[in-house]
C-alpha atoms as a PDB file:
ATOM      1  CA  UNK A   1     -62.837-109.544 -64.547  1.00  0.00           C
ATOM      2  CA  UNK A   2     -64.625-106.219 -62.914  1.00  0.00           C
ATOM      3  CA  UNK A   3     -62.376-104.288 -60.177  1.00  0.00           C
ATOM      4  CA  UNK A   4     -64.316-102.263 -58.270  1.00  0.00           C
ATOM      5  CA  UNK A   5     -63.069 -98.812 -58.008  1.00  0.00           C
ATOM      6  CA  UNK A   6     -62.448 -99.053 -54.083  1.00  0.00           C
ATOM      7  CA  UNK A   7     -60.326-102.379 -54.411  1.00  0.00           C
ATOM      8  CA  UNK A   8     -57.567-100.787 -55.030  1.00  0.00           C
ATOM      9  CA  UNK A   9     -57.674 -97.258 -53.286  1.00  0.00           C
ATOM     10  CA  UNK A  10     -55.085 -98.975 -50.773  1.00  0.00           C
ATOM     11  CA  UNK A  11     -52.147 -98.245 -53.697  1.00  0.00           C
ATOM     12  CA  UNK A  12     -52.500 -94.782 -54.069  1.00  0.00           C
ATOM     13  CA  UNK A  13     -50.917 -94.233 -51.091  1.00  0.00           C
ATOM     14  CA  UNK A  14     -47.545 -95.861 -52.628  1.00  0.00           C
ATOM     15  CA  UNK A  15     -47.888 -93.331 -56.149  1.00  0.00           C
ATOM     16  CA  UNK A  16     -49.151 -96.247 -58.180  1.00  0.00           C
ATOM     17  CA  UNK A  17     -51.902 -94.661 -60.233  1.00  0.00           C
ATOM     18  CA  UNK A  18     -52.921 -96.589 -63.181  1.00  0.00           C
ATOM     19  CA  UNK A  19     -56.464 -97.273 -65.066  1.00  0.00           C
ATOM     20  CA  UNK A  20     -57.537 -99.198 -68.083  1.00  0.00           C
ATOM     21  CA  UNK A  21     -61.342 -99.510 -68.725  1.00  0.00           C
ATOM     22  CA  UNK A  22     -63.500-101.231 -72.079  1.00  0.00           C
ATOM     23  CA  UNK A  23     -66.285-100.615 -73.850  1.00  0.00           C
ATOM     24  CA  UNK A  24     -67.943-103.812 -73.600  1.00  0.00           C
ATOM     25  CA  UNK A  25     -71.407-103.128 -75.990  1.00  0.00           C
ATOM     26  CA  UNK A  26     -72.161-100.956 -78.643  1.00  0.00           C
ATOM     27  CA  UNK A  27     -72.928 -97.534 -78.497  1.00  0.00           C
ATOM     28  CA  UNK A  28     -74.698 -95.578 -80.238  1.00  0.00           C
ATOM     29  CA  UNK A  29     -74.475 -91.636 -79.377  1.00  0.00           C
ATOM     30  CA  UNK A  30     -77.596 -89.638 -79.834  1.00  0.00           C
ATOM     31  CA  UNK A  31     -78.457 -86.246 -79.782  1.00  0.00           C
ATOM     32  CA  UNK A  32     -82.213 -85.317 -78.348  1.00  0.00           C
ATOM     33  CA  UNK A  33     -83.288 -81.991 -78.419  1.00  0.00           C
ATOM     34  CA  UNK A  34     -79.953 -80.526 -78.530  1.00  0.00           C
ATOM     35  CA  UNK A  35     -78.950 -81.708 -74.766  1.00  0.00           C
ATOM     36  CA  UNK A  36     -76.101 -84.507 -76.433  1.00  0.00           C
ATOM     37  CA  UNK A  37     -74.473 -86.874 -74.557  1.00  0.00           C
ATOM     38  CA  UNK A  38     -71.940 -86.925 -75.694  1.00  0.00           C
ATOM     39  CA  UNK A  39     -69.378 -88.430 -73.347  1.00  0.00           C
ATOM     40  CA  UNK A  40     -68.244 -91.924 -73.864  1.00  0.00           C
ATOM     41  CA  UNK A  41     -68.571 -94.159 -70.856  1.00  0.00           C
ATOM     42  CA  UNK A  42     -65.711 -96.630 -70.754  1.00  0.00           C
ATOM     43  CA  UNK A  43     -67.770 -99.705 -68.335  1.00  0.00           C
ATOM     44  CA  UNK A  44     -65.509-102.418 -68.031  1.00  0.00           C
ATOM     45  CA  UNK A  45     -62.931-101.298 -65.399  1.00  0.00           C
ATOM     46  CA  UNK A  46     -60.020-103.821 -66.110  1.00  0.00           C
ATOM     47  CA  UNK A  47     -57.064-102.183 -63.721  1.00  0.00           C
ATOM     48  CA  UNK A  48     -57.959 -99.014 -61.469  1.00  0.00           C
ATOM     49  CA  UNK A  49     -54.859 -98.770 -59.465  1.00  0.00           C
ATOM     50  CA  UNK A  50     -55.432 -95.360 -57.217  1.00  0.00           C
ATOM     51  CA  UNK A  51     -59.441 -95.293 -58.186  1.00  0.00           C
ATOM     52  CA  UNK A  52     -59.397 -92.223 -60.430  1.00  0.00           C
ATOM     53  CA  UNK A  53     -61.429 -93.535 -63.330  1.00  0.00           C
ATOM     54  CA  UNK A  54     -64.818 -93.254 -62.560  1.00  0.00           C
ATOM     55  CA  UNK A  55     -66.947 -96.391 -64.709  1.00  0.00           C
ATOM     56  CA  UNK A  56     -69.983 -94.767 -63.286  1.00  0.00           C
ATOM     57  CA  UNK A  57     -69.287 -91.221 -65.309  1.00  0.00           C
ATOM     58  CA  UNK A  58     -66.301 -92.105 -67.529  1.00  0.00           C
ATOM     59  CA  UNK A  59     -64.142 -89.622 -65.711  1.00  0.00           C
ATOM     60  CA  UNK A  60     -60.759 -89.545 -64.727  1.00  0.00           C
ATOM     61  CA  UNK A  61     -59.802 -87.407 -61.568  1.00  0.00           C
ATOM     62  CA  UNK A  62     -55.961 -87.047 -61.816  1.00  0.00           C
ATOM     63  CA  UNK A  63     -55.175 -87.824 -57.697  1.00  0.00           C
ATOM     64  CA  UNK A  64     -51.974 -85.838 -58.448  1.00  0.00           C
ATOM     65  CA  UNK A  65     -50.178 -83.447 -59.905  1.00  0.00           C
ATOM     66  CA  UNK A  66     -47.733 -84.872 -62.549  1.00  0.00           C
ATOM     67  CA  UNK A  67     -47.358 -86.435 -65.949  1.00  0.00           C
ATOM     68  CA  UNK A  68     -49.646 -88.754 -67.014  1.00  0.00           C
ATOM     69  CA  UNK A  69     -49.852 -90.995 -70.266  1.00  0.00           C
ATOM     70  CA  UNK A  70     -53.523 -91.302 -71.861  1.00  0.00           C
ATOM     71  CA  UNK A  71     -53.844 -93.757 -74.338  1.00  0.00           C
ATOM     72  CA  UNK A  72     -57.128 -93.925 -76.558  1.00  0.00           C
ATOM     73  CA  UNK A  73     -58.981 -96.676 -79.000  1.00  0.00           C
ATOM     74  CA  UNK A  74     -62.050 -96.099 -80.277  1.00  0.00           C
ATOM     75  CA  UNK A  75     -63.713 -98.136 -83.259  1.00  0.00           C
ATOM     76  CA  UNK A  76     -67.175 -97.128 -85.400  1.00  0.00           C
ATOM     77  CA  UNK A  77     -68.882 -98.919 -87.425  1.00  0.00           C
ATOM     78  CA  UNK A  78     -70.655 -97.138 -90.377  1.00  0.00           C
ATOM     79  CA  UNK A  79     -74.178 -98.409 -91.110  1.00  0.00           C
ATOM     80  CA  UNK A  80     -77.382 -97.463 -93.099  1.00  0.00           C
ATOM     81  CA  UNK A  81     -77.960 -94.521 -90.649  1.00  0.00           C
ATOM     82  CA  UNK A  82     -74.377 -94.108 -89.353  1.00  0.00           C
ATOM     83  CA  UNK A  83     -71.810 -91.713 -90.497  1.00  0.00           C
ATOM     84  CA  UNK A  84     -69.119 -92.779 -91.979  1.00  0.00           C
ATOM     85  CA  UNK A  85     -66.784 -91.112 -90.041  1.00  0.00           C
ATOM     86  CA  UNK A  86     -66.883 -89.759 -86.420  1.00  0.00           C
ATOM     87  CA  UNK A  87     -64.134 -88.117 -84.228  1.00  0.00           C
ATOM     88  CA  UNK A  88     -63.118 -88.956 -80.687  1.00  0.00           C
ATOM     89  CA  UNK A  89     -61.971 -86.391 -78.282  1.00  0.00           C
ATOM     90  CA  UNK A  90     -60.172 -86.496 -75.004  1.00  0.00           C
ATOM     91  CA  UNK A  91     -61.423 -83.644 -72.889  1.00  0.00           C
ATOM     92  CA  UNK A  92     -59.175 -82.137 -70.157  1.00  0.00           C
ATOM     93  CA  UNK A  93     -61.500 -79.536 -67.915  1.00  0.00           C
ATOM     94  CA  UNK A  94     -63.329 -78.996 -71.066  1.00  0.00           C
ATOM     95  CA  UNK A  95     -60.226 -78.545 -73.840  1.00  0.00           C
ATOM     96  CA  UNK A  96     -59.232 -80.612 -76.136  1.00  0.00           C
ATOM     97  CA  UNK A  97     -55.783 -82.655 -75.506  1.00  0.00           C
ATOM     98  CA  UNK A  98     -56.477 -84.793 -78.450  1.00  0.00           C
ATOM     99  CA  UNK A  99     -58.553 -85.291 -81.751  1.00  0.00           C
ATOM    100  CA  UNK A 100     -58.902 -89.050 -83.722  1.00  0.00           C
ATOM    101  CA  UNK A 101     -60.294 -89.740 -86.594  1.00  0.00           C
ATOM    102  CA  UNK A 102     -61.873 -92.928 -86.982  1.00  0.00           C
ATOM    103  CA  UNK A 103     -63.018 -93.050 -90.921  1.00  0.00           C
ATOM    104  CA  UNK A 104     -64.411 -95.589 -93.166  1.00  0.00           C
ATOM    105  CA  UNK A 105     -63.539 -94.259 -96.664  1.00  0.00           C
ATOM    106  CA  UNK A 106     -67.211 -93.656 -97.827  1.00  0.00           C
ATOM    107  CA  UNK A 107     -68.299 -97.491 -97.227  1.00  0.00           C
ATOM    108  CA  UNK A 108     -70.722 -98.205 -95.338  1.00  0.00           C
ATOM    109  CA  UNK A 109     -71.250-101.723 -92.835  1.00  0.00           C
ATOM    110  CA  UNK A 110     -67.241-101.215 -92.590  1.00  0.00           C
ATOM    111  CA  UNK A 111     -65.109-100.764 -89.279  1.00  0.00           C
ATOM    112  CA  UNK A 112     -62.282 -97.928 -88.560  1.00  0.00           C
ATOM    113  CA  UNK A 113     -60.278 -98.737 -85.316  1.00  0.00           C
ATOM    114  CA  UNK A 114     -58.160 -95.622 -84.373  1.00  0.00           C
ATOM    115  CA  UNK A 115     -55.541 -95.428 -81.385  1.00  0.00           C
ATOM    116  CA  UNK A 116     -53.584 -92.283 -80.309  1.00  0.00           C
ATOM    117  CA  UNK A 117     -51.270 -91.775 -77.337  1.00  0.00           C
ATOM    118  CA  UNK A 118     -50.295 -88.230 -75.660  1.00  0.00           C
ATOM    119  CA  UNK A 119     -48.663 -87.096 -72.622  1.00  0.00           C
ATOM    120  CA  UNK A 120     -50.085 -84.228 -70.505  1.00  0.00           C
ATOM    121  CA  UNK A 121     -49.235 -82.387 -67.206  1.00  0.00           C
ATOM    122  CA  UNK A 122     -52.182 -82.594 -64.761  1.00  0.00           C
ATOM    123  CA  UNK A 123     -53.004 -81.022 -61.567  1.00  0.00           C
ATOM    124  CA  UNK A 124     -54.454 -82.507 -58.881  1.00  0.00           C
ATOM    125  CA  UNK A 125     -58.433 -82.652 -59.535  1.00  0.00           C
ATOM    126  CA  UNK A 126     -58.036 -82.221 -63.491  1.00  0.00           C
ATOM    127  CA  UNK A 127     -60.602 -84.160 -64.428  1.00  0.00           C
ATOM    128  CA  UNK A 128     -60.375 -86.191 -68.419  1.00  0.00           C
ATOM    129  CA  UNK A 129     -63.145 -87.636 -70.544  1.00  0.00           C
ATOM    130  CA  UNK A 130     -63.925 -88.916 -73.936  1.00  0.00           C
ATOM    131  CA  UNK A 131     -66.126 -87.057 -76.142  1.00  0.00           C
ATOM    132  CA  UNK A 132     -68.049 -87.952 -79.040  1.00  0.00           C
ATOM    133  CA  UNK A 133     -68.082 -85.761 -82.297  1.00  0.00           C
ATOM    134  CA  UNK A 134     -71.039 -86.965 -83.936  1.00  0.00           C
ATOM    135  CA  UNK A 135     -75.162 -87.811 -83.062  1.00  0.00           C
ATOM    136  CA  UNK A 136     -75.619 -91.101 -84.162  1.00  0.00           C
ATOM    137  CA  UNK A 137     -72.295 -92.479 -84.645  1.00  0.00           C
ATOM    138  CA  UNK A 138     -72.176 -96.349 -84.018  1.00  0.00           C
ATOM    139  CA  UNK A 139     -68.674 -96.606 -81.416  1.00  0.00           C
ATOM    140  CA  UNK A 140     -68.091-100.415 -81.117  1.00  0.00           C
ATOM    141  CA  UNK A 141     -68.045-102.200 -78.036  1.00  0.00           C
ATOM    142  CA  UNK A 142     -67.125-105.909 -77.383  1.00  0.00           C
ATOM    143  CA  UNK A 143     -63.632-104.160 -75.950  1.00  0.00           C
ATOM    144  CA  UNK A 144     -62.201-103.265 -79.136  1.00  0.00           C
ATOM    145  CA  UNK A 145     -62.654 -99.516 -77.931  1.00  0.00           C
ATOM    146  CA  UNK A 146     -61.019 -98.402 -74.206  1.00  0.00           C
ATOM    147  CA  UNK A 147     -59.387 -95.615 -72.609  1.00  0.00           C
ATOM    148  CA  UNK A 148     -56.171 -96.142 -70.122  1.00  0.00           C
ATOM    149  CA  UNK A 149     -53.459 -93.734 -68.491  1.00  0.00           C
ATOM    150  CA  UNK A 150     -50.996 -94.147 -66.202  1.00  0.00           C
ATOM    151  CA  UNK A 151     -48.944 -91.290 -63.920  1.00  0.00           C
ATOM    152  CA  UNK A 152     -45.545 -91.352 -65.616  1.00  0.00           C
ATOM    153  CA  UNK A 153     -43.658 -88.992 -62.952  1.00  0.00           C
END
């Protein structure tokens, strides 16, 4: 079930901010003449309470100051031309808040799902992403990999 980001704009204005969003297909990240794109674009929106995630950009605009939880899965899958290993980032205003390391043991055609949790004081505006480490790393879909947060106080 897709929520559309402006569904639920209404609850903001009780302090309910809360998003959860899936990868639904496979990505693979590629880097082209040194312009990477790197950031990883979360496109099933499953709860957007407030509308700060973005599915368009994969961007989350904290509404408010406060602390927020950010919770993180990301899967890859190693293949012929894959690495077999790749890090995930999540990118406050362009620094790091937290590294995973998704890694397959040297074997490739194998899976690595990787979850980590952290708790950060944002401003108002702060926007958060998810980064990619690596060009051509295979980040699986199907919503085995998503990105959620919620404003704790």
């Amino acid at each position: 079930m897709m929520i559309d980001d402006d569904d639920d704009s209404h609850l903001f204005v009780s302090g309910k901010i809360a998003f959860q969003a899936f990868l639904t297909t496979h990505k693979i990240i590629q880097n082209i003449r040194n312009q990477t794109q790197r950031t990883v674009i979360f496109d099933e929106i499953r709860t957007n309470l407030g509308g700060a995630y973005d599915g368009h950009t994969g961007i989350f605009t904290a509404p408010v100051a406060g602390t927020y939880v950010l919770s993180l899965t990301i899967g890859i899958y190693t293949g012929d031309s894959h690495p077999l290993e790749g890090y995930a980032y999540l990118i406050k205003n362009d620094q790091t808040q937290m590294t995973l390391l998704a890694d397959t043991h040297e074997q490739a055609g194998q899976n690595d799902i990787v979850t980590g949790t952290v708790v950060v004081v944002l401003n108002a505006g702060d926007k958060l992403h998810v980064e990619s480490s690596n060009n051509n790393l295979y980040i699986v879909g199907q919503h085995l990999s998503f990105f959620s947060g919620f404003l704790l106080s």
